[in-house]
C-alpha atoms as a PDB file:
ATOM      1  CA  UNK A   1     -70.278-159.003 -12.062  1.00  0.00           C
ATOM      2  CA  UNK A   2     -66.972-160.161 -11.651  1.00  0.00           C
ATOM      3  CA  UNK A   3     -64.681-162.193  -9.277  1.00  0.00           C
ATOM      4  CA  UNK A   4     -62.783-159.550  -8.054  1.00  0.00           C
ATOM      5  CA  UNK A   5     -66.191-157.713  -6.969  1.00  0.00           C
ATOM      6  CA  UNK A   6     -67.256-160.781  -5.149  1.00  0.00           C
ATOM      7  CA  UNK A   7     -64.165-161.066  -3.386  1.00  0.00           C
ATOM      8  CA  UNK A   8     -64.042-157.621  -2.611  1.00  0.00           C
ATOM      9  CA  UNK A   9     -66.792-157.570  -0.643  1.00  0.00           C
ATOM     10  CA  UNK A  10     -65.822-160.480   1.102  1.00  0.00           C
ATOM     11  CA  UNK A  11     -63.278-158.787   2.659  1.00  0.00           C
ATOM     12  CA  UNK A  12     -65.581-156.254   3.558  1.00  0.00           C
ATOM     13  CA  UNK A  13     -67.712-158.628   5.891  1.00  0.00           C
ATOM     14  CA  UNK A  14     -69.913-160.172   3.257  1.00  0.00           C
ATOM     15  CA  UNK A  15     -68.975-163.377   2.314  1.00  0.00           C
ATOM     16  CA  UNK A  16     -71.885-165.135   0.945  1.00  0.00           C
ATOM     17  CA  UNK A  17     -74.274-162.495  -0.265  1.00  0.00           C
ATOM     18  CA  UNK A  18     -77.535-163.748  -2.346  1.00  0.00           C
ATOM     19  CA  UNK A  19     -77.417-162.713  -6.040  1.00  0.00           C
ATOM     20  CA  UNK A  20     -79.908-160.129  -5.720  1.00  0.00           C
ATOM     21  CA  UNK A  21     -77.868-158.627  -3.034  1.00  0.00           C
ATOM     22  CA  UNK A  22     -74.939-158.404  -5.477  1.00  0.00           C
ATOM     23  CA  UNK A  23     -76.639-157.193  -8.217  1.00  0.00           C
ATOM     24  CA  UNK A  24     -78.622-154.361  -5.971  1.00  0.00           C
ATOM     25  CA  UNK A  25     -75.273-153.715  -4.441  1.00  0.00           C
ATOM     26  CA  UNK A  26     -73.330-153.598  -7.622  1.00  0.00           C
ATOM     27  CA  UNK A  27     -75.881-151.261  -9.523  1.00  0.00           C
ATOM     28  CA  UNK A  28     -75.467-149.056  -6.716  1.00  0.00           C
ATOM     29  CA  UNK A  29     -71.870-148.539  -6.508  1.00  0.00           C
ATOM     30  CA  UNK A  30     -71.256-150.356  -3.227  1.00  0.00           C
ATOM     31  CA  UNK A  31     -67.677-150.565  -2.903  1.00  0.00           C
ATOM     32  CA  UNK A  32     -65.987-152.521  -0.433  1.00  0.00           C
ATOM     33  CA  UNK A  33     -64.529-148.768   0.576  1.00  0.00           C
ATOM     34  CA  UNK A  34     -67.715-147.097   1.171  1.00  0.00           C
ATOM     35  CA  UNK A  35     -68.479-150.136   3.217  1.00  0.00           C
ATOM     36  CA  UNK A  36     -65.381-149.743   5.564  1.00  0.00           C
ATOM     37  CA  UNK A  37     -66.279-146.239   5.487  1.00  0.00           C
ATOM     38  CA  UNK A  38     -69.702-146.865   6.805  1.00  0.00           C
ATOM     39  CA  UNK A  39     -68.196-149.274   9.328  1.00  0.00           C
ATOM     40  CA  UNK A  40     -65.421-147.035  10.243  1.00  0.00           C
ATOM     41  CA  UNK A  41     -67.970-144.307  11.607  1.00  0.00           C
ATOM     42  CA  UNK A  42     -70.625-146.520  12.993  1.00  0.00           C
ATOM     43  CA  UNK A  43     -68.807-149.310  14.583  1.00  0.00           C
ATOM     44  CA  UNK A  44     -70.248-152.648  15.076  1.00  0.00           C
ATOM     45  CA  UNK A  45     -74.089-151.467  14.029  1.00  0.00           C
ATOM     46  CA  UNK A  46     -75.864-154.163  12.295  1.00  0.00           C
ATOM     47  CA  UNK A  47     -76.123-153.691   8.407  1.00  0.00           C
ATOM     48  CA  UNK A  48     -76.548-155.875   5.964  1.00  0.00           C
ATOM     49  CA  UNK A  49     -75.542-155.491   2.442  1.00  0.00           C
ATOM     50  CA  UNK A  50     -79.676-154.683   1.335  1.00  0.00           C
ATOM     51  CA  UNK A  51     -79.142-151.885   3.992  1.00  0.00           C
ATOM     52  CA  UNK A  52     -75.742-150.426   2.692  1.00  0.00           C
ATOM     53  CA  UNK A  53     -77.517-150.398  -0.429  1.00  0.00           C
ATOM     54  CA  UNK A  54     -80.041-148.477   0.610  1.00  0.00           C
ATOM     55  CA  UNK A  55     -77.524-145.724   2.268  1.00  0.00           C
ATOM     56  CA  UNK A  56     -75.557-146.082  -0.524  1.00  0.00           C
ATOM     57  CA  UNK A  57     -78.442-145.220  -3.005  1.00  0.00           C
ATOM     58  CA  UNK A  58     -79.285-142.073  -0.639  1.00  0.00           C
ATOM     59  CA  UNK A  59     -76.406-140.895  -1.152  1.00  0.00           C
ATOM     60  CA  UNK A  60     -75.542-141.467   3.303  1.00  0.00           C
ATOM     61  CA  UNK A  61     -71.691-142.013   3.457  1.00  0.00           C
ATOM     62  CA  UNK A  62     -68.871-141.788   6.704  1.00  0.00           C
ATOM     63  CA  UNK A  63     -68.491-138.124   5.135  1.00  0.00           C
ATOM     64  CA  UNK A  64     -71.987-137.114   5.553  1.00  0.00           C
ATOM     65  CA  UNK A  65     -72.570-138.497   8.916  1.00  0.00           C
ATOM     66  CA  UNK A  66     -69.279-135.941  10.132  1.00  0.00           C
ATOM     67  CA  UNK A  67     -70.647-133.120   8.671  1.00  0.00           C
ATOM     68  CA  UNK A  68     -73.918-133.823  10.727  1.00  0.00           C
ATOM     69  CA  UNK A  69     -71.741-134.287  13.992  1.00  0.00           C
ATOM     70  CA  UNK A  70     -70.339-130.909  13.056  1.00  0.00           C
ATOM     71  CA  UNK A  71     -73.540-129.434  13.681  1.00  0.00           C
ATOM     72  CA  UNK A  72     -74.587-130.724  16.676  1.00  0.00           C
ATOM     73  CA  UNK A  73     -75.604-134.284  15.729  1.00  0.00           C
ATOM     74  CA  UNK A  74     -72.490-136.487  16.500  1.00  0.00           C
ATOM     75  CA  UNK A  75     -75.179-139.487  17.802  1.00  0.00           C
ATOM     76  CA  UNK A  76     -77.341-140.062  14.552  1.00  0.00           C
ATOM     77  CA  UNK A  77     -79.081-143.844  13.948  1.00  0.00           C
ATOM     78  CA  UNK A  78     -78.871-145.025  10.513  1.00  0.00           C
ATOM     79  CA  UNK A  79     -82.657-144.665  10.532  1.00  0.00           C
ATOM     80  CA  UNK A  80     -82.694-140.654  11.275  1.00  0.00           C
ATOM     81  CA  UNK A  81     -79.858-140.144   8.340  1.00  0.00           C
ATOM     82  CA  UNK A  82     -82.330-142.423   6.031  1.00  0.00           C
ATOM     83  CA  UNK A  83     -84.475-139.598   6.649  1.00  0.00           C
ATOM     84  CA  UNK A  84     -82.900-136.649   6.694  1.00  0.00           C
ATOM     85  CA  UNK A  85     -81.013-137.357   3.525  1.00  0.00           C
ATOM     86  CA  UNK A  86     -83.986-138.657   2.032  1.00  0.00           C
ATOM     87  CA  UNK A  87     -85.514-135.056   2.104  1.00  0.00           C
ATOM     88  CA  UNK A  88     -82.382-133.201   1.603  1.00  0.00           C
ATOM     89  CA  UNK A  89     -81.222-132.340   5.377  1.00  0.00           C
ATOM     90  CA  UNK A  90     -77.533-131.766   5.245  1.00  0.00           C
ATOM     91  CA  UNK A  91     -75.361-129.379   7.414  1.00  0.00           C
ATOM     92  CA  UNK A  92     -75.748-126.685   5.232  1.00  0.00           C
ATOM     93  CA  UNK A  93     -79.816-126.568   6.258  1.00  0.00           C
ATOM     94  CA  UNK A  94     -79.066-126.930   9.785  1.00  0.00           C
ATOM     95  CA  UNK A  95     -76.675-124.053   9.627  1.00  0.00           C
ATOM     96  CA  UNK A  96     -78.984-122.187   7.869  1.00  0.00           C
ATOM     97  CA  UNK A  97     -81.845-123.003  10.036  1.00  0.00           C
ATOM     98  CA  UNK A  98     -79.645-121.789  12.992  1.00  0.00           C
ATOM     99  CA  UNK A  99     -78.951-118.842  11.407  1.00  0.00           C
ATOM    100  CA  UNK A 100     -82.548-118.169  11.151  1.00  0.00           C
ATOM    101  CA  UNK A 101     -82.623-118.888  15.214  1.00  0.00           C
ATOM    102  CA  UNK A 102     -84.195-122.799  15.125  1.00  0.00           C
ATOM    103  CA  UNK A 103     -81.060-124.186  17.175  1.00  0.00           C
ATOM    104  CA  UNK A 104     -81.027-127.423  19.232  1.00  0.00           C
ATOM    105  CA  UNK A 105     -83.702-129.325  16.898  1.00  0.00           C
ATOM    106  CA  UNK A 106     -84.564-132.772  17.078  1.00  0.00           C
ATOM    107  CA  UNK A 107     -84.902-134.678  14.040  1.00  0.00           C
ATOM    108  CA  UNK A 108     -88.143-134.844  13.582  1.00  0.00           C
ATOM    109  CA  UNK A 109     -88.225-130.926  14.176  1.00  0.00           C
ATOM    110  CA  UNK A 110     -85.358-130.635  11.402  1.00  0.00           C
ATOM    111  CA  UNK A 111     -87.475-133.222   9.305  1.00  0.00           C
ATOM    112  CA  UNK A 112     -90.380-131.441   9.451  1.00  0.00           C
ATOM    113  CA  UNK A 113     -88.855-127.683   8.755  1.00  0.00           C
ATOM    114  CA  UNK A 114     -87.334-129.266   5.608  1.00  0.00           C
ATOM    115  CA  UNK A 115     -91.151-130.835   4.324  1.00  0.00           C
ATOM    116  CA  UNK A 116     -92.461-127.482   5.680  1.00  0.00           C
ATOM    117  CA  UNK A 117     -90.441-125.436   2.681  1.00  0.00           C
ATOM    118  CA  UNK A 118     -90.285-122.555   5.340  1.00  0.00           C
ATOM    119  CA  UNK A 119     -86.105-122.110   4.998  1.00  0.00           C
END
């Protein structure tokens, strides 16, 4: 862990961060980037630096959240990308679950297609 990481994510909004925050964060390939990315799609939403681990560690960045509003889901919490991503739901499956004529599905309809192993 160095200075210059510390400082970085300072000037990301997270000035005083526990050591177990840094290390999580750090092992994870937080950036102060992806975290200004994160910020840049989702405004002022609460998230704390445990939390942008988390996305982070799901693999949930600015770039996947577009490509979700591309297909139809411009309005997504942090909470339904957790879970989507968490069982693979990108735009590709939605696109292909269109294809397949399931349009218009809510999240929990998309979540449970995916567990399903139907498409």
């Amino acid at each position: 862990m160095t200075g210059d990481y510390i400082r970085s994510l300072a000037s990301a909004g997270f000035s005083h961060p526990s050591v177990r925050e840094l290390t999580e964060a750090r092992s994870l390939g937080v950036t102060a980037d992806y975290i200004r990315g994160l910020r840049a799609y989702f405004g002022s939403a609460q998230m704390s630096l445990r939390d942008i681990a988390e996305y982070r560690s799901l693999g949930i960045t600015s770039d996947y959240a577009r490509a979700m509003a591309s297909v139809g889901y411009p309005n997504l919490s942090m909470r339904d990308m957790e879970e989507l991503k968490a069982l693979g739901v990108d735009a590709a499956f939605v696109r292909n679950a269109a294809a397949h004529g399931f349009k218009n599905l809510t999240v929990k309809q998309l979540v449970d297609l995916k567990a399903s192993g139907i498409l």
